[in-house]
PDB file of N, CA and C in Angstrom:
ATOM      1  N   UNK A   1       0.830  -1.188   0.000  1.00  0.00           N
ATOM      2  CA  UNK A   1       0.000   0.000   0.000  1.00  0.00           C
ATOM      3  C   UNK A   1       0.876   1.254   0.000  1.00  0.00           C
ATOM      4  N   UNK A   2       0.395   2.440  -0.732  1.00  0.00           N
ATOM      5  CA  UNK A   2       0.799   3.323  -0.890  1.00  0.00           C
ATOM      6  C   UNK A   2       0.722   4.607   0.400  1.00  0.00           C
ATOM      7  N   UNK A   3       1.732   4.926   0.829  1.00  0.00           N
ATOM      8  CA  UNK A   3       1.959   5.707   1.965  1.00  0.00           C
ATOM      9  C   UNK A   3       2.300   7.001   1.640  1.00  0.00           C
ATOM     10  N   UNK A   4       2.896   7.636   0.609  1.00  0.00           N
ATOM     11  CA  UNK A   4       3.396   8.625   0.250  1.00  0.00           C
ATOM     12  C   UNK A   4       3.537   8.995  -0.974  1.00  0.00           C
ATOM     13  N   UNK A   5       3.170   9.637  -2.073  1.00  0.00           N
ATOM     14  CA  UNK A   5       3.314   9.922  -3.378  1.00  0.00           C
ATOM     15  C   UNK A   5       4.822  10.156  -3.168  1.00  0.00           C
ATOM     16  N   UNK A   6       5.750  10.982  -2.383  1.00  0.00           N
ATOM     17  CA  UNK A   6       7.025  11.446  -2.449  1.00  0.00           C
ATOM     18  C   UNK A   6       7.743   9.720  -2.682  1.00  0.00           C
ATOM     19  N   UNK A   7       7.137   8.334  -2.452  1.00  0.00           N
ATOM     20  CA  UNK A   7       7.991   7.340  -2.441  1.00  0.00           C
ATOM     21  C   UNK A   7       8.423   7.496  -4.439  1.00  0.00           C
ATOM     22  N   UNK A   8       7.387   7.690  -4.840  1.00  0.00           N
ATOM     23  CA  UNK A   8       6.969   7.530  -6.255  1.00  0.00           C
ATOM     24  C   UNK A   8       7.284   8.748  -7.389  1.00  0.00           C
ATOM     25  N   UNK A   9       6.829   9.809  -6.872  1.00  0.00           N
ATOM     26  CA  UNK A   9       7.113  11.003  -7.737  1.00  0.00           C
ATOM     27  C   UNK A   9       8.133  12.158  -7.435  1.00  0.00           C
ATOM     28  N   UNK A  10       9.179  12.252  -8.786  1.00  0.00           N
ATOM     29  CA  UNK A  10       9.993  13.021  -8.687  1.00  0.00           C
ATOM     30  C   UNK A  10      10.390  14.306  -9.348  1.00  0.00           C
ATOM     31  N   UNK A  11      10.792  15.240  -8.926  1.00  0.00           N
ATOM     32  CA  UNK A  11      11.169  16.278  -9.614  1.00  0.00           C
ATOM     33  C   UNK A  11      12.880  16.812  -9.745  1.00  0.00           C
ATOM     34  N   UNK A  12      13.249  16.450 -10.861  1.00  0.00           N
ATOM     35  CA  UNK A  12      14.458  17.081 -11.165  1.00  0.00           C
ATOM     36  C   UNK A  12      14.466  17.684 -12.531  1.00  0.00           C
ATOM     37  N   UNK A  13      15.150  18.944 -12.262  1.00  0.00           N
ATOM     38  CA  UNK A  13      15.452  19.898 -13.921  1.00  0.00           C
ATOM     39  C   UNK A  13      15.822  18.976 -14.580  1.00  0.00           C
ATOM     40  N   UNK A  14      16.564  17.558 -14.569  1.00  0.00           N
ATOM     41  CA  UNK A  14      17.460  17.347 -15.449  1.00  0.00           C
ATOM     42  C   UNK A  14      16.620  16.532 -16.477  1.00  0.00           C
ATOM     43  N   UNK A  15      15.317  16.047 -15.795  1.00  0.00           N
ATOM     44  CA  UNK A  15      14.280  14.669 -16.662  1.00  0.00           C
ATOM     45  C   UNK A  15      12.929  16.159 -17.016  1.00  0.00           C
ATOM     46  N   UNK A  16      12.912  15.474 -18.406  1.00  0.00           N
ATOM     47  CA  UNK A  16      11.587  16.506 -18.820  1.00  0.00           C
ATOM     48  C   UNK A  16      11.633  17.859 -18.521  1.00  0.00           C
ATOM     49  N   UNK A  17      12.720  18.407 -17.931  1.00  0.00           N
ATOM     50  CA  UNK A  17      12.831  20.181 -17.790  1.00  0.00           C
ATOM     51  C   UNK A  17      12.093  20.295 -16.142  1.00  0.00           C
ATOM     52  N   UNK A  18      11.898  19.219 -15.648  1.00  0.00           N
ATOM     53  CA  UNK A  18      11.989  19.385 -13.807  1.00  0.00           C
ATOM     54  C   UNK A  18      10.420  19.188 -14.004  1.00  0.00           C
ATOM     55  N   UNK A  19       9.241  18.884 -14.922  1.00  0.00           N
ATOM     56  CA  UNK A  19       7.886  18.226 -14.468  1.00  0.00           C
ATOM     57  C   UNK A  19       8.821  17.165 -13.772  1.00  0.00           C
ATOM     58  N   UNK A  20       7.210  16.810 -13.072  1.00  0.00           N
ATOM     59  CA  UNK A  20       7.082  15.820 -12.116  1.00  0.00           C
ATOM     60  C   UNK A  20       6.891  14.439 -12.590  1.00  0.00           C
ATOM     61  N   UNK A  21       7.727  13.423 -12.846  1.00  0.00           N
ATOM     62  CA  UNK A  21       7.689  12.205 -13.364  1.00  0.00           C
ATOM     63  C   UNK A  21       7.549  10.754 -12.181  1.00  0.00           C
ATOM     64  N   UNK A  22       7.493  10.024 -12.873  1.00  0.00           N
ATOM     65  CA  UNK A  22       7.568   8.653 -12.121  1.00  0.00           C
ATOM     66  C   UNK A  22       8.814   8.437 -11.511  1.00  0.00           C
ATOM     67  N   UNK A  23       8.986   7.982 -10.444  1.00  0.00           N
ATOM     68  CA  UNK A  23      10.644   7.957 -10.419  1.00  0.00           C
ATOM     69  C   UNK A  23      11.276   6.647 -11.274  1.00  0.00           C
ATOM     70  N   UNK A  24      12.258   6.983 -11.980  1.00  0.00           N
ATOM     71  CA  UNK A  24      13.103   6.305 -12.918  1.00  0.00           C
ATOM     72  C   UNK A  24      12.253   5.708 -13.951  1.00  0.00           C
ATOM     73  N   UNK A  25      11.472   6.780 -14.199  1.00  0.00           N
ATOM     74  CA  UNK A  25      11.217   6.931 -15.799  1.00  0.00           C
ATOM     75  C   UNK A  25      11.210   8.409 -16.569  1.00  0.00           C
ATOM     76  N   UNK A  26      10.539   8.984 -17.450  1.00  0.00           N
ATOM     77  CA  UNK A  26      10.511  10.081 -18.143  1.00  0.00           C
ATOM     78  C   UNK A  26       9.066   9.794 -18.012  1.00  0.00           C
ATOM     79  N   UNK A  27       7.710   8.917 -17.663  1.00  0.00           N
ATOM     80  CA  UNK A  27       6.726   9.324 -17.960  1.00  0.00           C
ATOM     81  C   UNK A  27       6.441  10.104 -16.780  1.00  0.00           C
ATOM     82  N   UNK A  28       5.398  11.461 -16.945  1.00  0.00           N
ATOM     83  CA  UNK A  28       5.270  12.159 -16.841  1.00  0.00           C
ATOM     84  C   UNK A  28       4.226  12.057 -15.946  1.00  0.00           C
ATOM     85  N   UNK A  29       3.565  12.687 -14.664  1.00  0.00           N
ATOM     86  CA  UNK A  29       2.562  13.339 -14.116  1.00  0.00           C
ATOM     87  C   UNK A  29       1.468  13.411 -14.838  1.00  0.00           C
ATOM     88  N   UNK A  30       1.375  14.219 -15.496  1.00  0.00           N
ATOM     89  CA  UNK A  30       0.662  14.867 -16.531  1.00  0.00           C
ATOM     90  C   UNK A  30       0.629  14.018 -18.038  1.00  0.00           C
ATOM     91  N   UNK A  31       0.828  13.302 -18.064  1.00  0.00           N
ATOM     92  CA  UNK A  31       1.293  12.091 -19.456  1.00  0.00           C
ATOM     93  C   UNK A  31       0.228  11.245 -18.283  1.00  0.00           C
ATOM     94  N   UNK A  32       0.100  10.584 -17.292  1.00  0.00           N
ATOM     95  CA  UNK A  32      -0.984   9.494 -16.919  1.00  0.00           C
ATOM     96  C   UNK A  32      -2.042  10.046 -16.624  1.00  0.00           C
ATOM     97  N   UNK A  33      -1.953  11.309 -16.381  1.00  0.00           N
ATOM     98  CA  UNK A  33      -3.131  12.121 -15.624  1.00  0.00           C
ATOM     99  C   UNK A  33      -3.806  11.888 -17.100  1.00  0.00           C
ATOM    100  N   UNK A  34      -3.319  12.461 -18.313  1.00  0.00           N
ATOM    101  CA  UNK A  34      -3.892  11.990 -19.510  1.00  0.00           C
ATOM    102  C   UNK A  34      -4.954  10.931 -20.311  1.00  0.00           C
ATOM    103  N   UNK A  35      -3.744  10.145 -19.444  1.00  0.00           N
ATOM    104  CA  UNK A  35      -4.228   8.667 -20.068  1.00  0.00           C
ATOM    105  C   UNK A  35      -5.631   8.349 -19.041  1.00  0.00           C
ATOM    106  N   UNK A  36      -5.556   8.527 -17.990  1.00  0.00           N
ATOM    107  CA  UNK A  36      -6.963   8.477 -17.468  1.00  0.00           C
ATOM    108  C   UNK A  36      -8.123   9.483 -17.411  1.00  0.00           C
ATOM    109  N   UNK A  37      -7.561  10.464 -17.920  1.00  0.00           N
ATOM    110  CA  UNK A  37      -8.921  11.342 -18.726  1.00  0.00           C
ATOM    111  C   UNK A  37      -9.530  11.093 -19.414  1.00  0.00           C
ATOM    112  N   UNK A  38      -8.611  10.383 -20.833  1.00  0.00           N
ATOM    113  CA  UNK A  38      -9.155   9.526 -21.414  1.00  0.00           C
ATOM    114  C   UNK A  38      -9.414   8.341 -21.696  1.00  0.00           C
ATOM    115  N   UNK A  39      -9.588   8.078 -20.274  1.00  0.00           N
ATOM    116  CA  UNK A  39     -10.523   6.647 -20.096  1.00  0.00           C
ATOM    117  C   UNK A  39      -9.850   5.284 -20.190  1.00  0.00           C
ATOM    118  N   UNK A  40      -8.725   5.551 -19.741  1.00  0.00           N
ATOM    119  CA  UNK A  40      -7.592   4.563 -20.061  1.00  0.00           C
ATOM    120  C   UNK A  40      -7.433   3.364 -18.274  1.00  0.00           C
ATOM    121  N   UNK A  41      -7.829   2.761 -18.522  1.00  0.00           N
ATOM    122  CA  UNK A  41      -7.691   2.033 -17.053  1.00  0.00           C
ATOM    123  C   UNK A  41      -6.464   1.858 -16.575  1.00  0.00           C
ATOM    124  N   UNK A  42      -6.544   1.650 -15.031  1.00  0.00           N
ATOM    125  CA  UNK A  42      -4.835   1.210 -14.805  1.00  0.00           C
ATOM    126  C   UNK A  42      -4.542   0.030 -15.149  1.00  0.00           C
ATOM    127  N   UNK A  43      -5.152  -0.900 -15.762  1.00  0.00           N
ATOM    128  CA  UNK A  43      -4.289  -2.384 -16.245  1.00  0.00           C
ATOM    129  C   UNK A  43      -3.716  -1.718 -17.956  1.00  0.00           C
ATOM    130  N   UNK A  44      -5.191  -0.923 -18.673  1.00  0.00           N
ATOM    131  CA  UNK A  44      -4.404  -0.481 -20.038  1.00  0.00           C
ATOM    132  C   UNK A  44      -2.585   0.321 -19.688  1.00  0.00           C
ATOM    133  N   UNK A  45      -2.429   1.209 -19.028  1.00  0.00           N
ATOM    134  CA  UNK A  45      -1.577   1.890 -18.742  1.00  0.00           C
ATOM    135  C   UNK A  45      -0.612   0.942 -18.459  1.00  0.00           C
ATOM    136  N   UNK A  46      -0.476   0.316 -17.748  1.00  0.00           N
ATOM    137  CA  UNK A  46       0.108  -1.088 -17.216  1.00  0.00           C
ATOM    138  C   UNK A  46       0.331  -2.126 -18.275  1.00  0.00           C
ATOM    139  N   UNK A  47      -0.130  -2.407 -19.238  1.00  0.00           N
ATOM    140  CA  UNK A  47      -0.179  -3.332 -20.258  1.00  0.00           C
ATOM    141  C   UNK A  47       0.666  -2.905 -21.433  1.00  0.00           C
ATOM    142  N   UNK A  48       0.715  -1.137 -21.297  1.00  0.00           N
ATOM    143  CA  UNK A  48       1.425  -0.166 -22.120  1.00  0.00           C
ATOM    144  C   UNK A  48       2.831  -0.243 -21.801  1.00  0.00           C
ATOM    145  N   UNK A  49       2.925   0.118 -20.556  1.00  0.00           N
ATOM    146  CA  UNK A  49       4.230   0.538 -19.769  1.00  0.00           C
ATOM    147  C   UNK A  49       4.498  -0.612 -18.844  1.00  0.00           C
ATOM    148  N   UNK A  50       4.833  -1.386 -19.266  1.00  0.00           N
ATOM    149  CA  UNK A  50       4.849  -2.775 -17.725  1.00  0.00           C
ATOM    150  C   UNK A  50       5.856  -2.404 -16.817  1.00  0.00           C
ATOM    151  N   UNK A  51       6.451  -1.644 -16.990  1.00  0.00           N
ATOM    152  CA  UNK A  51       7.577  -0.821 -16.027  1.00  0.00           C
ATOM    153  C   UNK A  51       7.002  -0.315 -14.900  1.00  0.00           C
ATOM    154  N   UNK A  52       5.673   0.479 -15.305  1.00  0.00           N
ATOM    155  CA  UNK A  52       4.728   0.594 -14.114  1.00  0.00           C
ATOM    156  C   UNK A  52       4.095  -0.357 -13.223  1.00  0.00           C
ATOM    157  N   UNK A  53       3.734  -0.174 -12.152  1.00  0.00           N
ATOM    158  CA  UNK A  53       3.225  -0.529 -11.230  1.00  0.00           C
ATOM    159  C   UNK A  53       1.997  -0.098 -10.569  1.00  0.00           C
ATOM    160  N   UNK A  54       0.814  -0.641  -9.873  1.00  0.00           N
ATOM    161  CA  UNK A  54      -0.128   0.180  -9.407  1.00  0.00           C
ATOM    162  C   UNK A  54      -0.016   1.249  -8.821  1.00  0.00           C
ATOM    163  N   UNK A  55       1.004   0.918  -7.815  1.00  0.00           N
ATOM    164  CA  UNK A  55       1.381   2.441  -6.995  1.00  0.00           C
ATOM    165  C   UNK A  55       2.042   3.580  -7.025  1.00  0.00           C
ATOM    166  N   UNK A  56       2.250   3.141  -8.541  1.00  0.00           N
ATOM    167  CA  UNK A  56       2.948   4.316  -9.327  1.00  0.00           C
ATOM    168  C   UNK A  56       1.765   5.501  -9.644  1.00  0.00           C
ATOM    169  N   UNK A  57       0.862   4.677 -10.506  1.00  0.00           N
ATOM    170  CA  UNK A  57      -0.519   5.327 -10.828  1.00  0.00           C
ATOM    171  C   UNK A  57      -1.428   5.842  -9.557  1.00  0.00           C
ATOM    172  N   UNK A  58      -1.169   5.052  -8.602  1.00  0.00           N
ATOM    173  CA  UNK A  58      -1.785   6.124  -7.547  1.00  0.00           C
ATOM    174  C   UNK A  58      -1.021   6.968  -6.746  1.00  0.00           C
ATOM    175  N   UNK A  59       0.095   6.691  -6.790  1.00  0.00           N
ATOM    176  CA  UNK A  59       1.161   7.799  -6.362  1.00  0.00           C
ATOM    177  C   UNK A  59       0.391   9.096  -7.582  1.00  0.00           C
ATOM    178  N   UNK A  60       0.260   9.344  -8.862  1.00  0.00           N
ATOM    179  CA  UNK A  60       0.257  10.329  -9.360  1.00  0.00           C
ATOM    180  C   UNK A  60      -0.913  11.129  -9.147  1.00  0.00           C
ATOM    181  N   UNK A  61      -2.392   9.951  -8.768  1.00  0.00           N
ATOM    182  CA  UNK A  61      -3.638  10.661  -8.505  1.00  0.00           C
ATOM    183  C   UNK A  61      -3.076  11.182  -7.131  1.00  0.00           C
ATOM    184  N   UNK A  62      -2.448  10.092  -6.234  1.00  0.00           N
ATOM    185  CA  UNK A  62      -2.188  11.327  -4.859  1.00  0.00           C
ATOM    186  C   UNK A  62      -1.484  12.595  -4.905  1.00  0.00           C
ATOM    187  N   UNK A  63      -0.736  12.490  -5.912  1.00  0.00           N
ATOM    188  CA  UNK A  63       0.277  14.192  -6.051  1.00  0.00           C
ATOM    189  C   UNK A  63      -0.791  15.234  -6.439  1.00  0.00           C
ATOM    190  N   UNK A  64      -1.499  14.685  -7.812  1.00  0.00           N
ATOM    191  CA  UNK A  64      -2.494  15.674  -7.858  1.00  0.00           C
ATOM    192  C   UNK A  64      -3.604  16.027  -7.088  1.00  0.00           C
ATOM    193  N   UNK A  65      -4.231  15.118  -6.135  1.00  0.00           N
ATOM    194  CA  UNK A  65      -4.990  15.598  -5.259  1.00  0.00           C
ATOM    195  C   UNK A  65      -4.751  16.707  -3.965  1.00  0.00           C
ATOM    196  N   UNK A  66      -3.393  16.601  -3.645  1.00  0.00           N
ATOM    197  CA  UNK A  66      -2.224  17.163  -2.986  1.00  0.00           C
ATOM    198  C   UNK A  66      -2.125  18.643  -3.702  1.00  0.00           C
ATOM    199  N   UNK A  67      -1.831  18.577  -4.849  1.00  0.00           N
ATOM    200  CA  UNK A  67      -1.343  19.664  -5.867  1.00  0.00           C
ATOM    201  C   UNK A  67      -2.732  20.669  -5.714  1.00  0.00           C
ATOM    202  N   UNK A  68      -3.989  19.752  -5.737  1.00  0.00           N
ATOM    203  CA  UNK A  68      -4.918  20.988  -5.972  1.00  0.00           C
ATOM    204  C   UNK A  68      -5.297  21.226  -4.690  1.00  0.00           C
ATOM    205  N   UNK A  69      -4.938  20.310  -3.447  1.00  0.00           N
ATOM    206  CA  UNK A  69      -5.979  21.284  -2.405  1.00  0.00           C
ATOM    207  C   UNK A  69      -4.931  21.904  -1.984  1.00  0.00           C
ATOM    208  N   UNK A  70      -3.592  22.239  -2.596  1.00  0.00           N
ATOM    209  CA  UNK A  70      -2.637  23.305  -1.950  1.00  0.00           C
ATOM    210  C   UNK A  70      -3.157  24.911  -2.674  1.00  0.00           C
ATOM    211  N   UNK A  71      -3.781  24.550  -3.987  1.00  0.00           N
ATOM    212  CA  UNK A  71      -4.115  25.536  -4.661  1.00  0.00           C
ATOM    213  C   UNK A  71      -4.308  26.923  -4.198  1.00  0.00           C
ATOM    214  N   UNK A  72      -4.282  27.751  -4.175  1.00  0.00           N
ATOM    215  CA  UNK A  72      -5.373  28.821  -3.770  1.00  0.00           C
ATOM    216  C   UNK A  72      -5.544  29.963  -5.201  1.00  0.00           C
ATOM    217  N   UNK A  73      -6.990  29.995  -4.553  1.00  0.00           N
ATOM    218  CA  UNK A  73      -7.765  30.773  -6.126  1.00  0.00           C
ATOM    219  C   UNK A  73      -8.171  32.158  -5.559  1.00  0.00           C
ATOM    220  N   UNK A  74      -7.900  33.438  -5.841  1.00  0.00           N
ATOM    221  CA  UNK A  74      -7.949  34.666  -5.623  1.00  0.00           C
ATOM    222  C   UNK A  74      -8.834  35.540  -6.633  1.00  0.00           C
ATOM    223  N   UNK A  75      -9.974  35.519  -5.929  1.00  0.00           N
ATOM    224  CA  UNK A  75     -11.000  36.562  -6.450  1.00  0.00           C
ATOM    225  C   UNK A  75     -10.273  37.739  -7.314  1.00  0.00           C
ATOM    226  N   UNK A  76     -10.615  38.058  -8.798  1.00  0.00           N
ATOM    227  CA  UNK A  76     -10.085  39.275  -9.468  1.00  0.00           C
ATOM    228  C   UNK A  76     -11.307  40.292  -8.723  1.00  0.00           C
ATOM    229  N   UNK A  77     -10.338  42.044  -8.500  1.00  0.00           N
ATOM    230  CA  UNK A  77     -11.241  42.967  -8.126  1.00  0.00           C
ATOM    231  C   UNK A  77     -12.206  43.185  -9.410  1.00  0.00           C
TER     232      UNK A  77
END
């Protein structure tokens, strides 16, 4: 079970220009967030990339759930 997105997701300038990737790959945050927008299950993703793992894919929904309730949205005057 997954305890921490930080086990899973990494950020360095040097992969993809410092997005947030899988650790020790190039796929991307935002590259799975994709693939399950469009309707892509985690076994398709998995069947794609067998490098992945389940808790990779939920490591990334946890970063982004993380990512947006850090958000803050500021009323224009």
């Amino acid at each position: 079970m997954l305890r921490d997105w930080r086990e899973r997701i990494v950020v360095d300038p040097k992969v993809l220009v410092g997005k947030p990737v899988i650790r020790g790959t190039r796929l991307s945050v935002e590259f799975i967030l994709d693939l399950l927008a469009n309707d892509w299950t985690i076994e398709q993703i998995q069947n794609e990339y067998p490098q992945l793992e389940r808790e990779d894919i939920m490591a990334v929904l946890k970063y982004t759930a993380e990512m947006v309730k850090e958000e803050k949205i500021y009323p224009l005057p």
